[in-house]
Protein backbone atom coordinates (compact mmCIF):
# COMPACT_ATOMS: atom_id res chain seq x y z
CA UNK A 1 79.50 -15.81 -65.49
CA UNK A 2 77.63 -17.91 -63.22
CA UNK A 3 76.50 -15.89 -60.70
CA UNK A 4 75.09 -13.02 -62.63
CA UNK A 5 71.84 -11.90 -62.53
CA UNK A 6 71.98 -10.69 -66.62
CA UNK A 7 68.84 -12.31 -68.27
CA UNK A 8 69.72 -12.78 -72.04
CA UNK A 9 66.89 -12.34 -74.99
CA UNK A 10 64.88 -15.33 -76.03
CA UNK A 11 62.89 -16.23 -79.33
CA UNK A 12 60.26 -14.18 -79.78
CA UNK A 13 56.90 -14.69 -77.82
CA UNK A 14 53.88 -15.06 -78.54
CA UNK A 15 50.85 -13.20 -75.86
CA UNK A 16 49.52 -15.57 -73.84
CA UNK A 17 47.61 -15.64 -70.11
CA UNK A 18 45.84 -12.14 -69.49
CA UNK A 19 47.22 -10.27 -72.44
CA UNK A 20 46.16 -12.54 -75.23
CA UNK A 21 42.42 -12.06 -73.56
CA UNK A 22 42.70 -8.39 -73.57
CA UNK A 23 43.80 -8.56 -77.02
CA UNK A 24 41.06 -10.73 -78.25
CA UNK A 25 38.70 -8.66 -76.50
CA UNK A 26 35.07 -7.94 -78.54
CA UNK A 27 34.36 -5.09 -80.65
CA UNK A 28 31.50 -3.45 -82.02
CA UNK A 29 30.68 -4.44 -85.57
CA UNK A 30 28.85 -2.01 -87.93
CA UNK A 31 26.34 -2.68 -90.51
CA UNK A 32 29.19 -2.06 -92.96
CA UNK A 33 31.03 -4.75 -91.49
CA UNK A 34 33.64 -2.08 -89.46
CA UNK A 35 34.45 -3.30 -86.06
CA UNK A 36 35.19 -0.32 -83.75
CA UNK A 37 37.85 -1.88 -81.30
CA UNK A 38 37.35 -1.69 -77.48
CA UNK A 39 39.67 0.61 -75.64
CA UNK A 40 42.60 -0.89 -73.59
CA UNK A 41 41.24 -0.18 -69.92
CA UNK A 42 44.08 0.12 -67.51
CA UNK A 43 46.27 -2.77 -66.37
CA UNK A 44 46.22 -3.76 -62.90
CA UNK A 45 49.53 -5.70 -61.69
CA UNK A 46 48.01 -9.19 -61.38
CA UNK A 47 46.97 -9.02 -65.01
CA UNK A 48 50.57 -7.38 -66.48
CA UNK A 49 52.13 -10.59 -64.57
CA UNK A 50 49.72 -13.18 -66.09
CA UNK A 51 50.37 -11.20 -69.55
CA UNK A 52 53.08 -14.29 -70.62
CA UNK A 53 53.78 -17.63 -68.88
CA UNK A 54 57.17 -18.81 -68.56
CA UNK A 55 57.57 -22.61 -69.51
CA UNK A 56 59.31 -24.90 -67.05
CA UNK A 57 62.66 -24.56 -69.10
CA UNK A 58 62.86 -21.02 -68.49
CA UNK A 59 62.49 -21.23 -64.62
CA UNK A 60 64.39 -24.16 -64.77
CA UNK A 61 67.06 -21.68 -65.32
CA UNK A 62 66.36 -18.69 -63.93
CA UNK A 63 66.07 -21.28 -60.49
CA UNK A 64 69.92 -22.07 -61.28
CA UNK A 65 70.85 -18.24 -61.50
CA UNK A 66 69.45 -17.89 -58.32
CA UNK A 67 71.35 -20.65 -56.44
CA UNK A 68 74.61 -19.65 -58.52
CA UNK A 69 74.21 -16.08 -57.15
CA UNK A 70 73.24 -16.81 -53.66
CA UNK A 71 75.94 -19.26 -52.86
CA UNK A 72 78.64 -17.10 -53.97
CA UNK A 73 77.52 -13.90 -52.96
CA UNK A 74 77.34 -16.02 -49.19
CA UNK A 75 80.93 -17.02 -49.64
CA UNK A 76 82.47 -13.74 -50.35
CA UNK A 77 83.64 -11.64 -48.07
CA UNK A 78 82.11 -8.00 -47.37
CA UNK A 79 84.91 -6.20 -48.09
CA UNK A 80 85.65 -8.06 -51.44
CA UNK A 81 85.51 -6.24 -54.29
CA UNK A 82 83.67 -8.61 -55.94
CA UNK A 83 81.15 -8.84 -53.17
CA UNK A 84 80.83 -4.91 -54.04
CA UNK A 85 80.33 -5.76 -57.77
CA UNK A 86 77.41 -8.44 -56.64
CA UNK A 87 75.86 -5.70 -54.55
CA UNK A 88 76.09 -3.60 -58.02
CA UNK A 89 74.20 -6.57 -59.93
CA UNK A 90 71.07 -5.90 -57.41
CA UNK A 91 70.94 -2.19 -57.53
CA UNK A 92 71.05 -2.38 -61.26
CA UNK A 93 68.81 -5.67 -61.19
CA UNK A 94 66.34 -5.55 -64.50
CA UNK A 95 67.47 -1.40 -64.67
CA UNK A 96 68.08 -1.62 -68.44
CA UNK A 97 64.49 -3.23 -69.16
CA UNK A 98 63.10 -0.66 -66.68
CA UNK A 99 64.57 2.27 -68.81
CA UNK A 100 63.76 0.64 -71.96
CA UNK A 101 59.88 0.35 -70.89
CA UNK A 102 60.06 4.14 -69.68
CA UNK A 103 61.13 4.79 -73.35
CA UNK A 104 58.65 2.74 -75.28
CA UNK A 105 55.74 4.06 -73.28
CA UNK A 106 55.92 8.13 -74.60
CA UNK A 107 56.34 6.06 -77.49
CA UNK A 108 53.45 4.44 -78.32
CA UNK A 109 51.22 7.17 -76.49
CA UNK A 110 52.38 9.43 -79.04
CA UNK A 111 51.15 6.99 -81.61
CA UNK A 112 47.48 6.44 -80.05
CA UNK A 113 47.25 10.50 -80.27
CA UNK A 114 48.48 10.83 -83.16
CA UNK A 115 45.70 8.58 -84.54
CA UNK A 116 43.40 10.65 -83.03
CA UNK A 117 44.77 14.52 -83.69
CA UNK A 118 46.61 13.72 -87.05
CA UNK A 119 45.62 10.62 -88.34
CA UNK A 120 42.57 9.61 -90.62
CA UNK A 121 40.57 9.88 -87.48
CA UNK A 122 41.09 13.46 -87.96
CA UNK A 123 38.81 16.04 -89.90
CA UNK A 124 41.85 17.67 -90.52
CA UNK A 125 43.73 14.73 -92.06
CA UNK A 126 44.74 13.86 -95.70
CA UNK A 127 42.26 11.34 -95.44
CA UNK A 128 39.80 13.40 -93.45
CA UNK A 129 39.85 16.01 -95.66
CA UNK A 130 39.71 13.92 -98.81
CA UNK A 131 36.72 12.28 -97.35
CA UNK A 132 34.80 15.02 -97.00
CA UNK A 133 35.83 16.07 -100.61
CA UNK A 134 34.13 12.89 -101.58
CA UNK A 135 31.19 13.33 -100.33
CA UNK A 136 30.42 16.89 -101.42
CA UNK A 137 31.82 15.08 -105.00
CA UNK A 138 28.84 12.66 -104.27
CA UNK A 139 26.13 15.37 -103.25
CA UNK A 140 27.03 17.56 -106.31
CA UNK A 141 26.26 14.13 -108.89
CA UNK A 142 23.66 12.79 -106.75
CA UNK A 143 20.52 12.38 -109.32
CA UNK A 144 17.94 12.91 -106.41
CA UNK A 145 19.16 16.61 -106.51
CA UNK A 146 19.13 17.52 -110.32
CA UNK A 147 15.14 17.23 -110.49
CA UNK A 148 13.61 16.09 -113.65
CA UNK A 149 16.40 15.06 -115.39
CA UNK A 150 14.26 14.83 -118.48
CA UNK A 151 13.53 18.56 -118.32
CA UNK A 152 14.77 21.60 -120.73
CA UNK A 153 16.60 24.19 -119.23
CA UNK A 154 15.38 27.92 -120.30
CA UNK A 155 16.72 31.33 -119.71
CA UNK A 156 14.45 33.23 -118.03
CA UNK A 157 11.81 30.73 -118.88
CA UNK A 158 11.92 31.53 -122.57
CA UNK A 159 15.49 30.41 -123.96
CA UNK A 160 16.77 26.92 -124.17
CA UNK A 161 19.84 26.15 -122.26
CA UNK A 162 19.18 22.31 -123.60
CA UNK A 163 18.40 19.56 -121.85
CA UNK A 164 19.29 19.03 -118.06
CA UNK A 165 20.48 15.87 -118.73
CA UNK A 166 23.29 16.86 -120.85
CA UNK A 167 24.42 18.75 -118.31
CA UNK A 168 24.41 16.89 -115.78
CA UNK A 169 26.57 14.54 -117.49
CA UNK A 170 28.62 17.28 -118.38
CA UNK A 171 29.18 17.41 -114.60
CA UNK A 172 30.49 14.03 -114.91
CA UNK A 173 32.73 15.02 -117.10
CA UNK A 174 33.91 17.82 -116.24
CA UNK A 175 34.43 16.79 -112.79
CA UNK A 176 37.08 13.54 -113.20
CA UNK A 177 39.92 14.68 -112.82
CA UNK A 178 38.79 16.08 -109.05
CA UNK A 179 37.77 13.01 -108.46
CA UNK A 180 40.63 10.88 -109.57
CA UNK A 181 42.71 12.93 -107.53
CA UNK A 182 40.59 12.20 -104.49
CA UNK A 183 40.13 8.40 -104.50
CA UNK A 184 44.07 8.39 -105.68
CA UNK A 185 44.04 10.30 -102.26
CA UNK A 186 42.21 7.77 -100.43
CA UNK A 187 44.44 4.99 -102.07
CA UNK A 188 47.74 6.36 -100.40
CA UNK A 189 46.52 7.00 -97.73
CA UNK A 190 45.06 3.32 -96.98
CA UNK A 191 48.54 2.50 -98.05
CA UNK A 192 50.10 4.74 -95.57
CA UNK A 193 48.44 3.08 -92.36
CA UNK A 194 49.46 -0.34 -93.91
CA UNK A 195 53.03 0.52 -93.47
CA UNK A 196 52.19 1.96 -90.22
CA UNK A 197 51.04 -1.05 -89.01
CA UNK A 198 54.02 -2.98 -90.22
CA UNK A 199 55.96 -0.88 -87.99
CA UNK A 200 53.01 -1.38 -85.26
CA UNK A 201 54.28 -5.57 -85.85
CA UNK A 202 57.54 -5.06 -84.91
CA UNK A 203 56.94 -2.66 -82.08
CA UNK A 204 54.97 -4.92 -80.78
CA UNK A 205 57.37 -7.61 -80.98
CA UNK A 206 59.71 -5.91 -78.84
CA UNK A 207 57.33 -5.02 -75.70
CA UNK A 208 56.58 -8.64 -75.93
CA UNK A 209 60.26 -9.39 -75.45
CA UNK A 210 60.10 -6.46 -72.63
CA UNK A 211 57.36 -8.02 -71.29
CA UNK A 212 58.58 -11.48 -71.09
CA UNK A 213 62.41 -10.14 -69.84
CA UNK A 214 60.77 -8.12 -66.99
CA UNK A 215 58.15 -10.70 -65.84
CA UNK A 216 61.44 -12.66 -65.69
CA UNK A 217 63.21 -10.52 -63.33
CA UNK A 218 59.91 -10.13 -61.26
CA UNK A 219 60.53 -13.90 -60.96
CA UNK A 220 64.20 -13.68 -59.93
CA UNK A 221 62.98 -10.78 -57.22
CA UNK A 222 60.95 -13.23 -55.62
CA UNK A 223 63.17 -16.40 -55.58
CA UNK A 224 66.39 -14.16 -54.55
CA UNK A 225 64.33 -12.76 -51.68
CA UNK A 226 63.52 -16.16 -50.08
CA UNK A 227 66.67 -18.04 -50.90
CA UNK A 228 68.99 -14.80 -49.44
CA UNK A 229 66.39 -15.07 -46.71
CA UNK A 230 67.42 -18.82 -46.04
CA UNK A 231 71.03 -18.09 -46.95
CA UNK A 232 71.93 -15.09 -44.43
CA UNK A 233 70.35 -16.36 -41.46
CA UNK A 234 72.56 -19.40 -42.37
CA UNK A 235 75.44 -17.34 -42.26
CA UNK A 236 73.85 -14.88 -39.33
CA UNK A 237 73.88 -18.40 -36.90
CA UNK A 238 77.95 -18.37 -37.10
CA UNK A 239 78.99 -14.77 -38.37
CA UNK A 240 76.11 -12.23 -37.16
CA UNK A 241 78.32 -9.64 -38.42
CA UNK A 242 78.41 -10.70 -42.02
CA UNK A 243 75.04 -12.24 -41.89
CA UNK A 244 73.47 -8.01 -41.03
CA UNK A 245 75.31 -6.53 -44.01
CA UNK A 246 74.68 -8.82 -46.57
CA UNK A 247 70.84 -8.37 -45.25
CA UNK A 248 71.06 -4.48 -44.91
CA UNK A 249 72.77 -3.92 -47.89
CA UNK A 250 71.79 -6.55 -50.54
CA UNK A 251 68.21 -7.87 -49.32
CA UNK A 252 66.99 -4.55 -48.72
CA UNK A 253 68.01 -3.19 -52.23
CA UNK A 254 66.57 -6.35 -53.98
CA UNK A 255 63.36 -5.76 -52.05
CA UNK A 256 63.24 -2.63 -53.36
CA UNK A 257 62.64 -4.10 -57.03
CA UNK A 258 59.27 -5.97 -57.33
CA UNK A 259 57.16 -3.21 -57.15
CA UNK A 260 59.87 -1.04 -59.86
CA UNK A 261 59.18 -4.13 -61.72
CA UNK A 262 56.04 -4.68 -62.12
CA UNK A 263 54.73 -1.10 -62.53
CA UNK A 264 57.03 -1.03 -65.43
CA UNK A 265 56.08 -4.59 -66.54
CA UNK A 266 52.75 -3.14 -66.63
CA UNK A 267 53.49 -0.29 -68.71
CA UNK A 268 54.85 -2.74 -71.10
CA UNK A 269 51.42 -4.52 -71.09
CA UNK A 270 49.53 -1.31 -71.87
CA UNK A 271 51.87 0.01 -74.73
CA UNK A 272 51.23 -3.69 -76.32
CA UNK A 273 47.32 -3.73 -76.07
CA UNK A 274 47.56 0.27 -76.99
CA UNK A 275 49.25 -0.56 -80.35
CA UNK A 276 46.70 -3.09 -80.58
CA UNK A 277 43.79 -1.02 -80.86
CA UNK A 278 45.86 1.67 -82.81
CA UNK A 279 46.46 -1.08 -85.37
CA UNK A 280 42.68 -2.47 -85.47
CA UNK A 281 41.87 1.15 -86.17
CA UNK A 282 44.04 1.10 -89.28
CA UNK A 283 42.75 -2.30 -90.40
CA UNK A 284 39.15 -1.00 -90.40
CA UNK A 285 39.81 2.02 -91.91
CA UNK A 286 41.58 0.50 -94.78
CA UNK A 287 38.59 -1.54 -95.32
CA UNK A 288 35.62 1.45 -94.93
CA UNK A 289 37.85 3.72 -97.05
CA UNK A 290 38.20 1.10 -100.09
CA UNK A 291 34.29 0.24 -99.66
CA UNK A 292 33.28 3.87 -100.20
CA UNK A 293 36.18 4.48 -102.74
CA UNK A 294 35.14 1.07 -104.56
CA UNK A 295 31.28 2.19 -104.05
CA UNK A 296 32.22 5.58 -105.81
CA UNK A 297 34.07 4.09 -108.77
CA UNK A 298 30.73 1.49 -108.73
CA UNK A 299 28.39 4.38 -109.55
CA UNK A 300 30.51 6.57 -112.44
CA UNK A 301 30.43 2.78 -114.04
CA UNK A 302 27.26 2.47 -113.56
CA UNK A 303 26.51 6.57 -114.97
CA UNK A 304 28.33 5.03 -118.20
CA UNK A 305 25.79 1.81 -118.66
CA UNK A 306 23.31 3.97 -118.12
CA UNK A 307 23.99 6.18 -120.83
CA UNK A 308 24.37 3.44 -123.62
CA UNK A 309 21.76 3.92 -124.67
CA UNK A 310 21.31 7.79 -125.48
CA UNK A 311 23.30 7.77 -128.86
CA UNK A 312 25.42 10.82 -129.48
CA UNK A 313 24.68 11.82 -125.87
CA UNK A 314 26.85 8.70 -124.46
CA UNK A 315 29.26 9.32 -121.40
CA UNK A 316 32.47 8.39 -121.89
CA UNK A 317 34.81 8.93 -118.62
CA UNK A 318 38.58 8.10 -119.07
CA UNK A 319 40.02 5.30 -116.81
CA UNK A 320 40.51 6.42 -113.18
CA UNK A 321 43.48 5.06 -111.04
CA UNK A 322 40.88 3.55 -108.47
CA UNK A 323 39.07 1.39 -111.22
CA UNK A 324 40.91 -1.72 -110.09
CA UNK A 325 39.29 -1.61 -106.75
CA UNK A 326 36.00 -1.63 -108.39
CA UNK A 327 33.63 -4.41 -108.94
CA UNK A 328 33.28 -5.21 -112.84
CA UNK A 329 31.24 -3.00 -114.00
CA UNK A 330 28.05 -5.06 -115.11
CA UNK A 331 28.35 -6.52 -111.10
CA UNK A 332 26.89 -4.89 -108.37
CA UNK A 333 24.70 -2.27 -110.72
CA UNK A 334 23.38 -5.08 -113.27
CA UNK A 335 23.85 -5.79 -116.62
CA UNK A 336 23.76 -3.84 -119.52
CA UNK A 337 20.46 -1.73 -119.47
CA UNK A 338 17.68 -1.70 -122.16
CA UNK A 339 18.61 0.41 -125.27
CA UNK A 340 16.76 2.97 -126.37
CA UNK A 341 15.97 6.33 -124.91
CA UNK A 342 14.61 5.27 -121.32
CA UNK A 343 17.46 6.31 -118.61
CA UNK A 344 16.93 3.55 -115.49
CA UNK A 345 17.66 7.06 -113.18
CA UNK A 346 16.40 4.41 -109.87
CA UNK A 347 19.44 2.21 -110.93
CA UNK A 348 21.64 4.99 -110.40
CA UNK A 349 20.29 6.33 -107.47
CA UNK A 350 20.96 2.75 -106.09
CA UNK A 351 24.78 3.40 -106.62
CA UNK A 352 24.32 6.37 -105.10
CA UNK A 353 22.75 5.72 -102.27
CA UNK A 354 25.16 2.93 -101.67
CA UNK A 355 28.32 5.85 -101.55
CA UNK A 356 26.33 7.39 -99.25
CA UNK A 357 26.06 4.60 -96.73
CA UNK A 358 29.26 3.59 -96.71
CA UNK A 359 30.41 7.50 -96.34
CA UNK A 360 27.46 7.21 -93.42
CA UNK A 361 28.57 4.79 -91.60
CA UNK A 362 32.67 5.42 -91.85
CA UNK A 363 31.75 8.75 -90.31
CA UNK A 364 30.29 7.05 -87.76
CA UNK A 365 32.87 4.55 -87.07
CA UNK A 366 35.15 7.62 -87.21
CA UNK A 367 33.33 9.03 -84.29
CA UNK A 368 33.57 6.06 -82.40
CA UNK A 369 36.75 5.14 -82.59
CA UNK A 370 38.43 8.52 -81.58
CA UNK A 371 36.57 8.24 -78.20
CA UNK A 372 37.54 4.23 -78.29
CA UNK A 373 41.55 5.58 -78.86
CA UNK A 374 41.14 8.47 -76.81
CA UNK A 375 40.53 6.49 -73.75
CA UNK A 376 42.90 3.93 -74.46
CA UNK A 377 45.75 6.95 -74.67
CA UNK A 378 44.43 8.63 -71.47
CA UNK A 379 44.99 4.25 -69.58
CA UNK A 380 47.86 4.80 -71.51
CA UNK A 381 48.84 8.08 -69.77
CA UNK A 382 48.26 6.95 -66.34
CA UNK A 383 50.30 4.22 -66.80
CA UNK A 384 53.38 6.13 -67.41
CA UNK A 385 52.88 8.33 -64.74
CA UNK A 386 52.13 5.37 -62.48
CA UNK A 387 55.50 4.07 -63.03
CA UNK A 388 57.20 7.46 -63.27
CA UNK A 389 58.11 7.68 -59.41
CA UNK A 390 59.57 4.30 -59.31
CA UNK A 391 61.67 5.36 -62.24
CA UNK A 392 62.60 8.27 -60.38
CA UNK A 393 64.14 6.63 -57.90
CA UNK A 394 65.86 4.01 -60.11
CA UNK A 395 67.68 7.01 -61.31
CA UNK A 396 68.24 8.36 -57.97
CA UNK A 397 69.92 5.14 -57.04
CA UNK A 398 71.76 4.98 -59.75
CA UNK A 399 73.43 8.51 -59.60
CA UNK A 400 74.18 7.25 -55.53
CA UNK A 401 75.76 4.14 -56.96
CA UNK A 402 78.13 5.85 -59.06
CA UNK A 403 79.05 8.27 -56.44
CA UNK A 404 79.67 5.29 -53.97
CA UNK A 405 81.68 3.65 -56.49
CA UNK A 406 83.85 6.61 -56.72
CA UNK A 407 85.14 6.88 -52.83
């Protein structure tokens, strides 16, 4: 029809203006190479309508709605019907992307504190807990807490137990399966926030479409305002009658709209940069997890060089699911150590050690990036409610439109 005011979809968008640079804002690296991202801070208008530019074709055409729509909603007379139906299109101007931005936004909030209450942020967490297995795993093998490995064990200081080396790789042994389970653990649940953030792409995708449709109609607010403006008093010169109700009852509706607009095009802006930092989150978590997984599977390897060399007292660990996220096993820890009886016990400690920082610092990125996503959620929050009123009253308006419609 060529005088409505029904924006269609376009191809998808890419961010652009104000929210590509609060995307590509800078984070904090760690030592371990984990970049805690920086919370989304709360939109402000101007920013939510730089977030994409429209190209010269697109106003291009949303220009020609406008003319279309003012010229015949100028021609028609007030008690038309169809004048009635054009006074419909600017109650329910951009209504359905407003109500589709109220939606997303409980949305993706729910996602950002989720992270933070039930995700692998949390203590209480798969991952969380599984972490923390891993690291008591990693105290209980440490060598720098078995003392002199080299030692006999006796019963009240009189009868052998044997040697405290054997069992402490006992321990080893004894204790695989516990840890298989964990780092198989780990593994699914790196996997899990991979698929959420596949679902985080295409979320995202769609608030850039909302985005881009309501920064549209923010558009069409402003160039229906001034070219009704021009058009009425037009009319107002020769029919003053006509001329006051088109102005009563159609420009003061449409300038109702901008700021119902914007607040939600804003809201649209925040959900987009919140999924953003929920989705960094994921994407360094997947990486600290598989460094101290990988650093874990690194020193049972390098347990088993080390023990080459002790004859009938070799270890010999089955193959653990996480073994293909390991280094090869003469990497990281060194070749094949000297045979003979001499245990390189500092070499191992290395490996260890190396677990531990990488449990260290994922702790502290942990830390970090719960207050990082627990600020973002509470911009996030005050977005919502921001736009809430203006909602409100869309619904309000809508209820008295149906009513109207009725008499």
């Amino acid at each position: 029809m060529g005088d409505s005011l029904k924006i269609g979809l376009t191809a998808a968008v890419r961010p652009a203006g104000a929210l590509a640079a609060l995307e590509d804002a800078e984070s904090v690296r760690s030592s371990l190479g984990l970049m805690t991202p920086t919370p989304a801070g709360l939109v402000d208008e101007s920013q939510a309508l730089g977030a994409v530019k429209l190209e010269g074709s697109s106003l291009a055409k949303l220009d020609a709605m406008v003319a279309d729509f003012v010229v015949a909603v100028t021609q028609l007379e007030t008690f038309d019907p169809k004048f009635r139906g054009r006074l419909a299109d600017i109650q329910q101007f951009g209504d359905d992307e407003i109500k589709a931005s109220a939606e997303a936004g409980p949305r993706v909030l729910a996602r950002s504190v989720n992270a933070v209450k039930k995700g692998a942020l949390s203590n209480s967490s798969t991952v969380g807990g599984n972490l923390a297995q891993l690291r008591r795993q990693v105290d209980a093998l440490d060598p720098g807490h078995q003392g002199d490995l080299f030692g006999e064990r006796k019963l009240l200081g009189l009868v052998s137990l044997g040697g405290k080396l054997q069992a402490y790789l006992a321990r080893y042994q004894s204790g695989q399966g516990h840890i298989d389970a964990i780092l198989t653990n780990l593994e699914n649940g790196r996997k899990a926030m991979a698929a959420e953030n596949d679902e985080i792409a295409l979320e995202a995708d769609g608030l850039l479409q909302a985005i881009e449709q309501l920064r549209k109609y923010v558009y069409l607010a402003g160039k229906l305002d001034s070219s009704l403006e021009t058009r009425i008093a037009r009319v107002a010169a020769s029919e003053p009658e006509r001329g006051r109700i088109v102005r009563e009852q159609m420009l003061a509706h449409l300038r109702e709209k901008p700021p119902e607009l914007s607040a939600h095009l804003a809201v649209s802006v925040q959900g987009y940069l919140t999924l953003d930092v929920v989705r960094r989150n994921n994407v360094e978590l997947i990486r600290g997890i598989g460094r101290a997984t990988t650093g874990m599977v690194a020193a049972l390897r390098t347990a088993v060089i080390v023990t080459q060399g002790l004859g009938e007292q070799r270890l010999v660990l089955d193959e653990i699911s996480a073994l293909n996220m390991a280094a090869p096993a003469r990497g990281a820890n060194g070749g094949q150590l000297a045979a003979g009886s001499t245990i390189d016990v500092a070499r191992l400690q290395t490996a260890f050690d190396s677990v531990y920082s990488a449990l260290d610092e994922l702790d502290a990125y942990r830390t970090k990036a719960v207050d990082a996503l627990s600020r973002t959620a509470d911009a996030m929050t005050a977005q919502i409610s921001k736009a809430q009123s203006y909602l409100d009253r869309a619904r309000a308006r809508e209820a008295a439109g149906r009513s109207e419609y009725r008499r």
